[in-house]
PDB file of N, CA and C in Angstrom:
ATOM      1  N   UNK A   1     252.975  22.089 -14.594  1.00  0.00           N
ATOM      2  CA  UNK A   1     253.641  23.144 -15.323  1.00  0.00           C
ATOM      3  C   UNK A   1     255.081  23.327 -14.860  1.00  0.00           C
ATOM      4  N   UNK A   2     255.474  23.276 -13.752  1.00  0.00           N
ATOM      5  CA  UNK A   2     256.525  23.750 -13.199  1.00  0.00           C
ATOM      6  C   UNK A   2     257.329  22.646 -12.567  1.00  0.00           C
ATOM      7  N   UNK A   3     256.724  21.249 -12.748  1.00  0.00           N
ATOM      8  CA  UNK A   3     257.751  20.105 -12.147  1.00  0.00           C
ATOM      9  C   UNK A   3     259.305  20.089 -12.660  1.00  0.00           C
ATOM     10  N   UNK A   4     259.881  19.998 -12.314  1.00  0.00           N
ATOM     11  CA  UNK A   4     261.381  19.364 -12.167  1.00  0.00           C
ATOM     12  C   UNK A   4     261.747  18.373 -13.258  1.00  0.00           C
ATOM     13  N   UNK A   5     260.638  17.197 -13.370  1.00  0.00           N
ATOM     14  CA  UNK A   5     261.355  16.034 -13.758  1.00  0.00           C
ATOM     15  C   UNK A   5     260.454  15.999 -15.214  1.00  0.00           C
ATOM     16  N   UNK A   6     258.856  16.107 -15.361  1.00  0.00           N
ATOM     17  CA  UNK A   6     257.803  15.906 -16.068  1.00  0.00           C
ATOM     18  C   UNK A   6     257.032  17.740 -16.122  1.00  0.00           C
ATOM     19  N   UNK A   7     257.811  18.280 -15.939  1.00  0.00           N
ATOM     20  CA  UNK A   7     256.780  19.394 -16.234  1.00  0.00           C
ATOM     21  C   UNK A   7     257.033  20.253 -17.442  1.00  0.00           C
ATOM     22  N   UNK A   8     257.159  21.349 -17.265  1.00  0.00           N
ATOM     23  CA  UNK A   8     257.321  22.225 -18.897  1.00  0.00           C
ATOM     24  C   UNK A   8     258.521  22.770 -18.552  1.00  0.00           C
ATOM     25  N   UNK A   9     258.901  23.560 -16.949  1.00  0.00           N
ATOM     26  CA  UNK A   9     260.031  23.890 -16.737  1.00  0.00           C
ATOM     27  C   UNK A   9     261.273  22.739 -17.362  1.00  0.00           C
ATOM     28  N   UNK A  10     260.632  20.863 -17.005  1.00  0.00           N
ATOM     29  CA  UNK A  10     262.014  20.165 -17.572  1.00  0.00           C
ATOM     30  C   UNK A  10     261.766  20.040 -19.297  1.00  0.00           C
ATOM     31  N   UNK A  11     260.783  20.589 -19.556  1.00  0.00           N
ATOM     32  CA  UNK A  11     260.940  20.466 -21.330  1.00  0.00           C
ATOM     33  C   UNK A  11     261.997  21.730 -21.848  1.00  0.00           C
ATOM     34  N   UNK A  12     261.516  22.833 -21.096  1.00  0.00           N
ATOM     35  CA  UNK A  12     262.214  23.895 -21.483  1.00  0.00           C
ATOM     36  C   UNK A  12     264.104  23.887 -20.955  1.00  0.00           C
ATOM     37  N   UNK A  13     264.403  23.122 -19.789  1.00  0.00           N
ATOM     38  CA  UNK A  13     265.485  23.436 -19.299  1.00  0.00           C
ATOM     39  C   UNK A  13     266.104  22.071 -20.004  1.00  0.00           C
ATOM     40  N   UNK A  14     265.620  21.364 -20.990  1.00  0.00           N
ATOM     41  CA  UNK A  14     266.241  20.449 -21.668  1.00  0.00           C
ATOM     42  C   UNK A  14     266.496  21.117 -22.709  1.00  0.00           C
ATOM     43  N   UNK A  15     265.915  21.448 -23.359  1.00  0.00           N
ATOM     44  CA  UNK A  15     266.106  22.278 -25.071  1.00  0.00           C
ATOM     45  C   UNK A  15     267.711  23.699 -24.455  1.00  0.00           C
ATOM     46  N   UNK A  16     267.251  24.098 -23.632  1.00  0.00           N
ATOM     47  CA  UNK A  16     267.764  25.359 -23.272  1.00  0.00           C
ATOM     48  C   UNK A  16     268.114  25.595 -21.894  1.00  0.00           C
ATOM     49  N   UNK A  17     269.693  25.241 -21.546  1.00  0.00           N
ATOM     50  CA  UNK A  17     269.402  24.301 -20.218  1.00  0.00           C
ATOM     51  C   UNK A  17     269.815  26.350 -19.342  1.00  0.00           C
ATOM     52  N   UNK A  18     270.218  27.124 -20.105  1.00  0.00           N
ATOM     53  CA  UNK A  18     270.539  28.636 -19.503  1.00  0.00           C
ATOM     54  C   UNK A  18     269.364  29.741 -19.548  1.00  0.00           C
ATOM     55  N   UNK A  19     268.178  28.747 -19.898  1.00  0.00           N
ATOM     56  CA  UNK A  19     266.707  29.705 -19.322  1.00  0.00           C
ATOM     57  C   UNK A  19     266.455  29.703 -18.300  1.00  0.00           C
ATOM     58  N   UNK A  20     265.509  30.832 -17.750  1.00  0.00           N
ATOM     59  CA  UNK A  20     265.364  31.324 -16.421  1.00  0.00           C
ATOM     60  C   UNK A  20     263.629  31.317 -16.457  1.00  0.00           C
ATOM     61  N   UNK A  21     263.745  30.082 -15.496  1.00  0.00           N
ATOM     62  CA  UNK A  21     262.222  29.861 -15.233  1.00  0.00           C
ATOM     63  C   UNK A  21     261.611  31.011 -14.322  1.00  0.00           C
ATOM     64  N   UNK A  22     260.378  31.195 -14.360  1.00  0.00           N
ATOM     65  CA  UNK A  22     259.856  32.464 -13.482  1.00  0.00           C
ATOM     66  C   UNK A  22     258.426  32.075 -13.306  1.00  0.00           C
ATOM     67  N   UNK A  23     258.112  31.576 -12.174  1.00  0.00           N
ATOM     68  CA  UNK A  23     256.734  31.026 -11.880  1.00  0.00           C
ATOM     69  C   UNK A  23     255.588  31.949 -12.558  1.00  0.00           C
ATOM     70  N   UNK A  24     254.204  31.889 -12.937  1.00  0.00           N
ATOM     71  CA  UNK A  24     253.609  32.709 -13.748  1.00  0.00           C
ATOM     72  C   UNK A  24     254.055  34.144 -13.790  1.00  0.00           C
ATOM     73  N   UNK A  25     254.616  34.487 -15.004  1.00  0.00           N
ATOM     74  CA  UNK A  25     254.982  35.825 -14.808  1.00  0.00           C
ATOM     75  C   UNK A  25     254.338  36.571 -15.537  1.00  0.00           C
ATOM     76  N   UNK A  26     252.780  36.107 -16.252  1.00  0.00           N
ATOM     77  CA  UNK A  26     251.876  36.906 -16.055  1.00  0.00           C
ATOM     78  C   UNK A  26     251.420  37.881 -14.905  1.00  0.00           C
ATOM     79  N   UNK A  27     251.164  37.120 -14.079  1.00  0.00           N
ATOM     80  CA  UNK A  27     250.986  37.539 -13.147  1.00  0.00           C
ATOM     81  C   UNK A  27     251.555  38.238 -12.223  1.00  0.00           C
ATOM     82  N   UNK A  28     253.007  38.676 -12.094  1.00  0.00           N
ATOM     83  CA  UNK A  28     253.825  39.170 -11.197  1.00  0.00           C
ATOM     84  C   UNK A  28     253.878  40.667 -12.575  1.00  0.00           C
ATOM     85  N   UNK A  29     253.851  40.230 -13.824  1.00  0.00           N
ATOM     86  CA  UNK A  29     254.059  41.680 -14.501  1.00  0.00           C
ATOM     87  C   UNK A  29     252.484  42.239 -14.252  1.00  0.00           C
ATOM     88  N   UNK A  30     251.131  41.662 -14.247  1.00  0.00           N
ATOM     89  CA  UNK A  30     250.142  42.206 -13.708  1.00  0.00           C
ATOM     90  C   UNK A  30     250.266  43.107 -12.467  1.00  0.00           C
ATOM     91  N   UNK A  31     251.140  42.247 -11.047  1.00  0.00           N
ATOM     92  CA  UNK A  31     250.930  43.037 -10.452  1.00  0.00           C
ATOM     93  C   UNK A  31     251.863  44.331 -10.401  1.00  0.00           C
ATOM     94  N   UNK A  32     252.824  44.137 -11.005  1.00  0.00           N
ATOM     95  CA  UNK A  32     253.731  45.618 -11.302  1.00  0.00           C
ATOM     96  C   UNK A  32     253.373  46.901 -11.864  1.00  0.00           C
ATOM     97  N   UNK A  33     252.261  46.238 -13.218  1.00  0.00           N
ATOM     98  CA  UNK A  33     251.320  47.275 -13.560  1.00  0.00           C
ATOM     99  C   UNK A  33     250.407  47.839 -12.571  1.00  0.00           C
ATOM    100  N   UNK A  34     249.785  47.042 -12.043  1.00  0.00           N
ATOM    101  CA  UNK A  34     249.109  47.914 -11.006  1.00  0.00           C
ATOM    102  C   UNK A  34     249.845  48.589  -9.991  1.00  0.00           C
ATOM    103  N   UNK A  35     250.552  48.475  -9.311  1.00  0.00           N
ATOM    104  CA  UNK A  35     251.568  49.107  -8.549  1.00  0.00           C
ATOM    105  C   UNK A  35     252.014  50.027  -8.875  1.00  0.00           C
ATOM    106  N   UNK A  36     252.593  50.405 -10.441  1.00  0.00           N
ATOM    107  CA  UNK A  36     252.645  51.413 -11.419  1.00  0.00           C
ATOM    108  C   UNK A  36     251.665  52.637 -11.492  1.00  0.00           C
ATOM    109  N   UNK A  37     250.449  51.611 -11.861  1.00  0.00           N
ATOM    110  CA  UNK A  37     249.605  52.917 -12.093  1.00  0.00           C
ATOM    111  C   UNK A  37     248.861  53.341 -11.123  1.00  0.00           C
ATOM    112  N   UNK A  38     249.158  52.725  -9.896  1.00  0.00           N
ATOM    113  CA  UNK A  38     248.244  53.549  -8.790  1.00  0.00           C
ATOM    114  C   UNK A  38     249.410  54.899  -8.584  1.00  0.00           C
ATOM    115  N   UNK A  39     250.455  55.184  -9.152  1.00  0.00           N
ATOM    116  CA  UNK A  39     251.582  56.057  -9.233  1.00  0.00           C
ATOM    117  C   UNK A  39     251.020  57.449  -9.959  1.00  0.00           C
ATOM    118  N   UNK A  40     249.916  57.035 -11.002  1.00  0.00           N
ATOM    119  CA  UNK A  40     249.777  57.932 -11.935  1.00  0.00           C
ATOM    120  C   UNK A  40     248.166  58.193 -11.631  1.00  0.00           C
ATOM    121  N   UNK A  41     247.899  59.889 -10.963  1.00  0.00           N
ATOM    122  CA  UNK A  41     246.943  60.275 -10.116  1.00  0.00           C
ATOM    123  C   UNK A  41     245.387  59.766 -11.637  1.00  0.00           C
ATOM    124  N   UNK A  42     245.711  60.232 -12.758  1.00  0.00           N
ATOM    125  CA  UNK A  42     244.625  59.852 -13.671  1.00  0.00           C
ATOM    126  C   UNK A  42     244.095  58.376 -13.388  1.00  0.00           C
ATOM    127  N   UNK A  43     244.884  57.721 -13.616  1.00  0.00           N
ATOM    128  CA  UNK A  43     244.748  56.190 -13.566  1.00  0.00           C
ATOM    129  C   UNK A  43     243.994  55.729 -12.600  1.00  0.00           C
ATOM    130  N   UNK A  44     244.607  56.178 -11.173  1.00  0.00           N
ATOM    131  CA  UNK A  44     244.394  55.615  -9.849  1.00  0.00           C
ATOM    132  C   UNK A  44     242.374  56.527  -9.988  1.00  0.00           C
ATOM    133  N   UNK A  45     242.906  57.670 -10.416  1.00  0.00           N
ATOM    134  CA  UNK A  45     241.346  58.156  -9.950  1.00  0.00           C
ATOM    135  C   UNK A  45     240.178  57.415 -11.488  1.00  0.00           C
ATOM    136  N   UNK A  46     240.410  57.062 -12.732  1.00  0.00           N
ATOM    137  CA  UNK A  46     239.876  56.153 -13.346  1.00  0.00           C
ATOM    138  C   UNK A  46     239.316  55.542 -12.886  1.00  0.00           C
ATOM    139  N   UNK A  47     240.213  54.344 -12.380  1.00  0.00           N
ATOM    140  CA  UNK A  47     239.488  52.736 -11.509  1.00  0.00           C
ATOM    141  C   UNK A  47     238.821  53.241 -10.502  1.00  0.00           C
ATOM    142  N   UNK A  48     239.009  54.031  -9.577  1.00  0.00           N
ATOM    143  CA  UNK A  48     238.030  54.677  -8.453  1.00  0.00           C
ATOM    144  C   UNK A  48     236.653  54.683  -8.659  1.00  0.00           C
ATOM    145  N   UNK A  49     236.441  55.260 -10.159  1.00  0.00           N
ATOM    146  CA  UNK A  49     235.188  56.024 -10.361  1.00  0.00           C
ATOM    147  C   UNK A  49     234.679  54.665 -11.099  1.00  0.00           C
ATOM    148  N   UNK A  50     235.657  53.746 -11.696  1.00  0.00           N
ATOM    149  CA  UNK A  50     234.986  52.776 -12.356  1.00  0.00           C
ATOM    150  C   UNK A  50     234.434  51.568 -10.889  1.00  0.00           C
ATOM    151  N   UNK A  51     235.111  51.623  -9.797  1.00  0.00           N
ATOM    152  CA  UNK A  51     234.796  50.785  -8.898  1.00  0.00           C
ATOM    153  C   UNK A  51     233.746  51.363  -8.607  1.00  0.00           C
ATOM    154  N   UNK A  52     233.756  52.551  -8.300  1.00  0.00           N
ATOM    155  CA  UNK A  52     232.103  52.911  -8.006  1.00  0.00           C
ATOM    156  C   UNK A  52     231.032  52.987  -8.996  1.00  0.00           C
ATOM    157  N   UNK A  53     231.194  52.792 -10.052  1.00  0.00           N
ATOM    158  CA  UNK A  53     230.034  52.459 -11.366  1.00  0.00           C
ATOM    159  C   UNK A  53     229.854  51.364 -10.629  1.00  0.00           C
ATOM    160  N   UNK A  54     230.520  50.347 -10.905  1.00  0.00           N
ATOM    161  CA  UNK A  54     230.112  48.859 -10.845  1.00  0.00           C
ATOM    162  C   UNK A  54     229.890  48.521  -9.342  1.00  0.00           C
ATOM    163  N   UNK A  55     229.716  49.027  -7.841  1.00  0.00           N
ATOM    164  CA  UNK A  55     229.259  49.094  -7.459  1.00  0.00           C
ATOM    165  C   UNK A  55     228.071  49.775  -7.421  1.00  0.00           C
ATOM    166  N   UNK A  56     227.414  50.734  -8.031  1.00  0.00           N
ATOM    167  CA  UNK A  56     226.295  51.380  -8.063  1.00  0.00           C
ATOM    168  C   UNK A  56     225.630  50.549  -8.605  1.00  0.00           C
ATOM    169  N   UNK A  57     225.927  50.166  -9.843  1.00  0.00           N
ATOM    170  CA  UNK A  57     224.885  49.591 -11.181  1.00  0.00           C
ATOM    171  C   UNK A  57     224.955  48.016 -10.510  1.00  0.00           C
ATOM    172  N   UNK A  58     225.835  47.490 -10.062  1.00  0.00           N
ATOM    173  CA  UNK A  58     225.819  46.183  -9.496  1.00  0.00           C
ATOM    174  C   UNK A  58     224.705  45.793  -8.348  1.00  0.00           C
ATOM    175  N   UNK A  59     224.828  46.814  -7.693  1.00  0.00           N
ATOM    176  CA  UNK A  59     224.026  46.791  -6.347  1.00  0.00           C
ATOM    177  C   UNK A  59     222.220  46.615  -6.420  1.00  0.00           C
ATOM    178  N   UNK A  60     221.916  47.123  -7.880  1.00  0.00           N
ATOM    179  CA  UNK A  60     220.413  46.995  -8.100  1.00  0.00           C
ATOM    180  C   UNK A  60     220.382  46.205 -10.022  1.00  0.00           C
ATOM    181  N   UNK A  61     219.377  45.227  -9.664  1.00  0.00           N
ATOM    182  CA  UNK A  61     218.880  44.289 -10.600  1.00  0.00           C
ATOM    183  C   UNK A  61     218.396  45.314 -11.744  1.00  0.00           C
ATOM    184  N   UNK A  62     218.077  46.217 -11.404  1.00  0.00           N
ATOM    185  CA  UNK A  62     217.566  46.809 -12.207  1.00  0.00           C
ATOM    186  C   UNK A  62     218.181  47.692 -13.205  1.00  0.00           C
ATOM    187  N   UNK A  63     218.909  48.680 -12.129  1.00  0.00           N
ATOM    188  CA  UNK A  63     220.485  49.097 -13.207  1.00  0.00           C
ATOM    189  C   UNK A  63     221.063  47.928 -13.851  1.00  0.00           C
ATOM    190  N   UNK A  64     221.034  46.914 -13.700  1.00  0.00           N
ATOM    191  CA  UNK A  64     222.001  45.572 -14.468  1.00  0.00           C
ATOM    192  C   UNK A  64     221.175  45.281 -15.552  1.00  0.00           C
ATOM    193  N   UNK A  65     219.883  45.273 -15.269  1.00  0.00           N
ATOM    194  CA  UNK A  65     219.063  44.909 -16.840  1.00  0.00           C
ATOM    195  C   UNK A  65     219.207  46.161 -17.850  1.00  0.00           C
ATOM    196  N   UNK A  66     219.254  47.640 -17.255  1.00  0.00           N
ATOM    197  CA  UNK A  66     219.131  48.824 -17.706  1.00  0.00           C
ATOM    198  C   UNK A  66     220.778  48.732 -18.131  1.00  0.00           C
ATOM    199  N   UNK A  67     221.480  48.637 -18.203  1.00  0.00           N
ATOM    200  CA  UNK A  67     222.881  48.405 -18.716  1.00  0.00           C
ATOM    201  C   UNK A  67     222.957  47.204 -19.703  1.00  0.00           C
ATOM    202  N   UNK A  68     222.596  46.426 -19.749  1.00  0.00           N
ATOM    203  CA  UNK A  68     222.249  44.887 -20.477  1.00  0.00           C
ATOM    204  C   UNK A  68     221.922  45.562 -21.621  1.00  0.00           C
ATOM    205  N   UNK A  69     220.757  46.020 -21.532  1.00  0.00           N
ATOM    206  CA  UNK A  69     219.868  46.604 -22.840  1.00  0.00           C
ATOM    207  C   UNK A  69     220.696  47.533 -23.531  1.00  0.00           C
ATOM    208  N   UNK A  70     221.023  48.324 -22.898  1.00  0.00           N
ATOM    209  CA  UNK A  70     222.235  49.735 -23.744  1.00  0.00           C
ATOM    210  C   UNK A  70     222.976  49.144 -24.294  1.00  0.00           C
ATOM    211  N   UNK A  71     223.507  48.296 -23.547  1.00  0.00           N
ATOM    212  CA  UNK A  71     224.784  47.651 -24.673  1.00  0.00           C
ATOM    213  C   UNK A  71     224.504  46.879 -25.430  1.00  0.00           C
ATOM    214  N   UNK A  72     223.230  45.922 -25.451  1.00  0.00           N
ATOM    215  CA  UNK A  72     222.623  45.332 -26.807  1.00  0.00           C
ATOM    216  C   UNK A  72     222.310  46.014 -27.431  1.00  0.00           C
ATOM    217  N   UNK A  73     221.687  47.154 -27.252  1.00  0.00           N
ATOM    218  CA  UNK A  73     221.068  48.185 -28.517  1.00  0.00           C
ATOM    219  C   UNK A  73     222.369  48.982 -29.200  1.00  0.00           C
ATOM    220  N   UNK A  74     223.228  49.501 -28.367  1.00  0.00           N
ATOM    221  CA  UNK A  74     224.473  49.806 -28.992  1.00  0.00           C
ATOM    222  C   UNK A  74     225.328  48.639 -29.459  1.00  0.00           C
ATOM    223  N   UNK A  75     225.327  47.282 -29.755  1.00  0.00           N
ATOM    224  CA  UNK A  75     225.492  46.981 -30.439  1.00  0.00           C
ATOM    225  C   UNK A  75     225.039  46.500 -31.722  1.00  0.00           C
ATOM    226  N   UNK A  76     223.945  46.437 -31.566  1.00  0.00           N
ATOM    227  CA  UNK A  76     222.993  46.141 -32.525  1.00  0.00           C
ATOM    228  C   UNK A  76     222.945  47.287 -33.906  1.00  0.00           C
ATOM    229  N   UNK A  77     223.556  48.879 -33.089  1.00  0.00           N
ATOM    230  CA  UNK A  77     223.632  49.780 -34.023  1.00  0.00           C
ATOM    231  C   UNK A  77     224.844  49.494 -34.931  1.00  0.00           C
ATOM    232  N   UNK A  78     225.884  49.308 -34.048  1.00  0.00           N
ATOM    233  CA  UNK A  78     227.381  49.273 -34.924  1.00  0.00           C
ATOM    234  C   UNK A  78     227.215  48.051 -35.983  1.00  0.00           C
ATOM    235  N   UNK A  79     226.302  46.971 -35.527  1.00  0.00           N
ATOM    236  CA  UNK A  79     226.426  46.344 -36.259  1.00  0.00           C
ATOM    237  C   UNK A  79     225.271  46.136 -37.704  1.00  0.00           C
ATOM    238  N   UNK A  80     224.717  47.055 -37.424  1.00  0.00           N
ATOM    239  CA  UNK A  80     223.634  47.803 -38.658  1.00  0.00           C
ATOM    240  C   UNK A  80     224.385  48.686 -39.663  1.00  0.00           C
ATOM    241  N   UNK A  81     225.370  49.212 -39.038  1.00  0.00           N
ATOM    242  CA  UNK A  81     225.884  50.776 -39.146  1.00  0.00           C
ATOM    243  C   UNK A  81     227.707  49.987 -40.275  1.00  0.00           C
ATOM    244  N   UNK A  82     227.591  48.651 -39.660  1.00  0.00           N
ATOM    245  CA  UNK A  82     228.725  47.725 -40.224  1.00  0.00           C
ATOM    246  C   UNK A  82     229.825  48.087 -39.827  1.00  0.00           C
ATOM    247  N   UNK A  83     230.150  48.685 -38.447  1.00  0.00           N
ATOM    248  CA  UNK A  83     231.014  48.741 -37.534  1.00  0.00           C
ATOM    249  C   UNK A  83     231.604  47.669 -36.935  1.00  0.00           C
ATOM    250  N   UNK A  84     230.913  46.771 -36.622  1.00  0.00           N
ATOM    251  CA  UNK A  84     231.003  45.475 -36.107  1.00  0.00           C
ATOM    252  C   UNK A  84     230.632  44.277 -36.759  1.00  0.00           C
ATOM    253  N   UNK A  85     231.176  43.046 -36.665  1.00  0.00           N
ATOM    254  CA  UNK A  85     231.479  41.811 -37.374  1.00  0.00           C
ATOM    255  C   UNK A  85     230.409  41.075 -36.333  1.00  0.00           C
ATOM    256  N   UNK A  86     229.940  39.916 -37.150  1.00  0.00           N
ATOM    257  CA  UNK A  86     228.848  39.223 -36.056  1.00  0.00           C
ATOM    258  C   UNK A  86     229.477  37.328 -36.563  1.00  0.00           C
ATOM    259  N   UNK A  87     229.865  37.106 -35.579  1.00  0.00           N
ATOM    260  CA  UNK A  87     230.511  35.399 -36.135  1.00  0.00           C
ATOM    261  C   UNK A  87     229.534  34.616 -34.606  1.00  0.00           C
ATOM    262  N   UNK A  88     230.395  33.676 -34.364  1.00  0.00           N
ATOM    263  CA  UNK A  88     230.119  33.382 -33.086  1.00  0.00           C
ATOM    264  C   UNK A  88     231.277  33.552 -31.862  1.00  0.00           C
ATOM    265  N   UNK A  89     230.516  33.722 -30.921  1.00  0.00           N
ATOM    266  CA  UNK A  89     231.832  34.050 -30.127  1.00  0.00           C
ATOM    267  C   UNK A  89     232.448  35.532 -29.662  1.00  0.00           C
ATOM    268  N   UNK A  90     231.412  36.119 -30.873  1.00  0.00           N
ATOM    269  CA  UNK A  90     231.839  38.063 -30.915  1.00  0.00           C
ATOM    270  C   UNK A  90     230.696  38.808 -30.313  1.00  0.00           C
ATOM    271  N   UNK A  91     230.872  40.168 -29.591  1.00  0.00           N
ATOM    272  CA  UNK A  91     230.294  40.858 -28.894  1.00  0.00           C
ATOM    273  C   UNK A  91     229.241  40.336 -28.055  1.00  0.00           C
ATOM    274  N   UNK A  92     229.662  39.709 -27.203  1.00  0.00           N
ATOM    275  CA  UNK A  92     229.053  38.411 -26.046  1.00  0.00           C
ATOM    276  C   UNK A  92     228.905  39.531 -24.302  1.00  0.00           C
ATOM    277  N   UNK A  93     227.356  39.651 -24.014  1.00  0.00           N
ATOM    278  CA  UNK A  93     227.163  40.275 -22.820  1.00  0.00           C
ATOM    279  C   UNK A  93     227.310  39.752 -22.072  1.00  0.00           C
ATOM    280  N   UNK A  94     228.152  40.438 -21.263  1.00  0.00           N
ATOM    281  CA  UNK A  94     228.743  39.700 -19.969  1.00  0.00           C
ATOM    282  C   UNK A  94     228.280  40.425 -18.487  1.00  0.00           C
ATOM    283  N   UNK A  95     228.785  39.972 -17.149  1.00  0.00           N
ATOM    284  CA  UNK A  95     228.247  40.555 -15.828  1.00  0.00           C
ATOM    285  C   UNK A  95     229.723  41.336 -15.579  1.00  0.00           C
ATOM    286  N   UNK A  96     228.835  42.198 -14.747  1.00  0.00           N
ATOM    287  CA  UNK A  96     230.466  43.193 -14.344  1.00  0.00           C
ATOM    288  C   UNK A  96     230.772  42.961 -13.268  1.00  0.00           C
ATOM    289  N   UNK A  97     232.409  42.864 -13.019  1.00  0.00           N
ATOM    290  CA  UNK A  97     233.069  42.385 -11.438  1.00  0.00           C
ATOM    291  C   UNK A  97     233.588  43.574 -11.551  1.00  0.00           C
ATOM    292  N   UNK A  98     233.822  43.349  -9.786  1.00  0.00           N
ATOM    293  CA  UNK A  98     234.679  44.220  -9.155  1.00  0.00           C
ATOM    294  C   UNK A  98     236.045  44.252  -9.630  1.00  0.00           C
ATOM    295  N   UNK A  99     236.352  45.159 -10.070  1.00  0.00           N
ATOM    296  CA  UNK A  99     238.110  45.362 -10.422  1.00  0.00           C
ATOM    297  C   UNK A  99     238.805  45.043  -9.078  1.00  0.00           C
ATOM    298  N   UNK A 100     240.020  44.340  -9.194  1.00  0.00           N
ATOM    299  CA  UNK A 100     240.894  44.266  -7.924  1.00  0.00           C
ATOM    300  C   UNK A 100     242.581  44.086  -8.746  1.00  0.00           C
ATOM    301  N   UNK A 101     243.481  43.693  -7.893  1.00  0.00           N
ATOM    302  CA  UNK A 101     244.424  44.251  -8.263  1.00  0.00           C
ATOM    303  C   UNK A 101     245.260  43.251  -9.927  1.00  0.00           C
ATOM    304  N   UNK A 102     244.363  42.360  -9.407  1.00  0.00           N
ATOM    305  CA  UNK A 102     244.644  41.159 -10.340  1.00  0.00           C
ATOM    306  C   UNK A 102     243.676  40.724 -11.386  1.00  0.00           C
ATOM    307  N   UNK A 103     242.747  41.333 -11.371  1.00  0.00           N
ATOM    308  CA  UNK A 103     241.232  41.347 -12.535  1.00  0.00           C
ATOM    309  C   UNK A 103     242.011  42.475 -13.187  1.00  0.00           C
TER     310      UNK A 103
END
């Protein structure tokens, strides 16, 4: 991505030789947001309470199946109810991680 001679930085600094490469800057504006909003007491106390969901419900197999099911059955409504679109690829149950500064 970032070579000199063969990478995207030299595709881009050929077309446009006064662009300003910036190593993933996804990621550096990720971490600004977070840095940001640990600023703003709502926010910071949000993720708190959400780190401790997903440690609670994480910690037992059983809360994880008991969460599994809620959210299949709530979707199953919206999508009775024609709230929700069903293709492939859409409303897919997933496992819950720990939030960190970069998730």
């Amino acid at each position: 991505m970032r070579g000199e001679w063969n990478g995207l930085k030299a595709l881009v600094s050929s077309d446009c030789p006064y662009a300003y490469y910036i190593h993933c800057f996804a990621h550096r504006l990720q971490l600004a947001l977070v840095a940001a909003s640990k600023e703003v007491i709502l926010v910071q106390s949000f993720f708190n309470r959400l780190s401790s969901v997903v440690n609670v419900v994480g910690a037992s197999c059983k809360r994880t199946e008991q969460l599994k099911k809620a959210y299949a059955n709530q979707i199953a409504y919206f999508v009775e109810i024609g709230e929700l679109e069903t293709r492939r690829g859409l409303n897919q149950i997933s496992t819950l991680q720990r939030a960190g500064d970069t998730r």
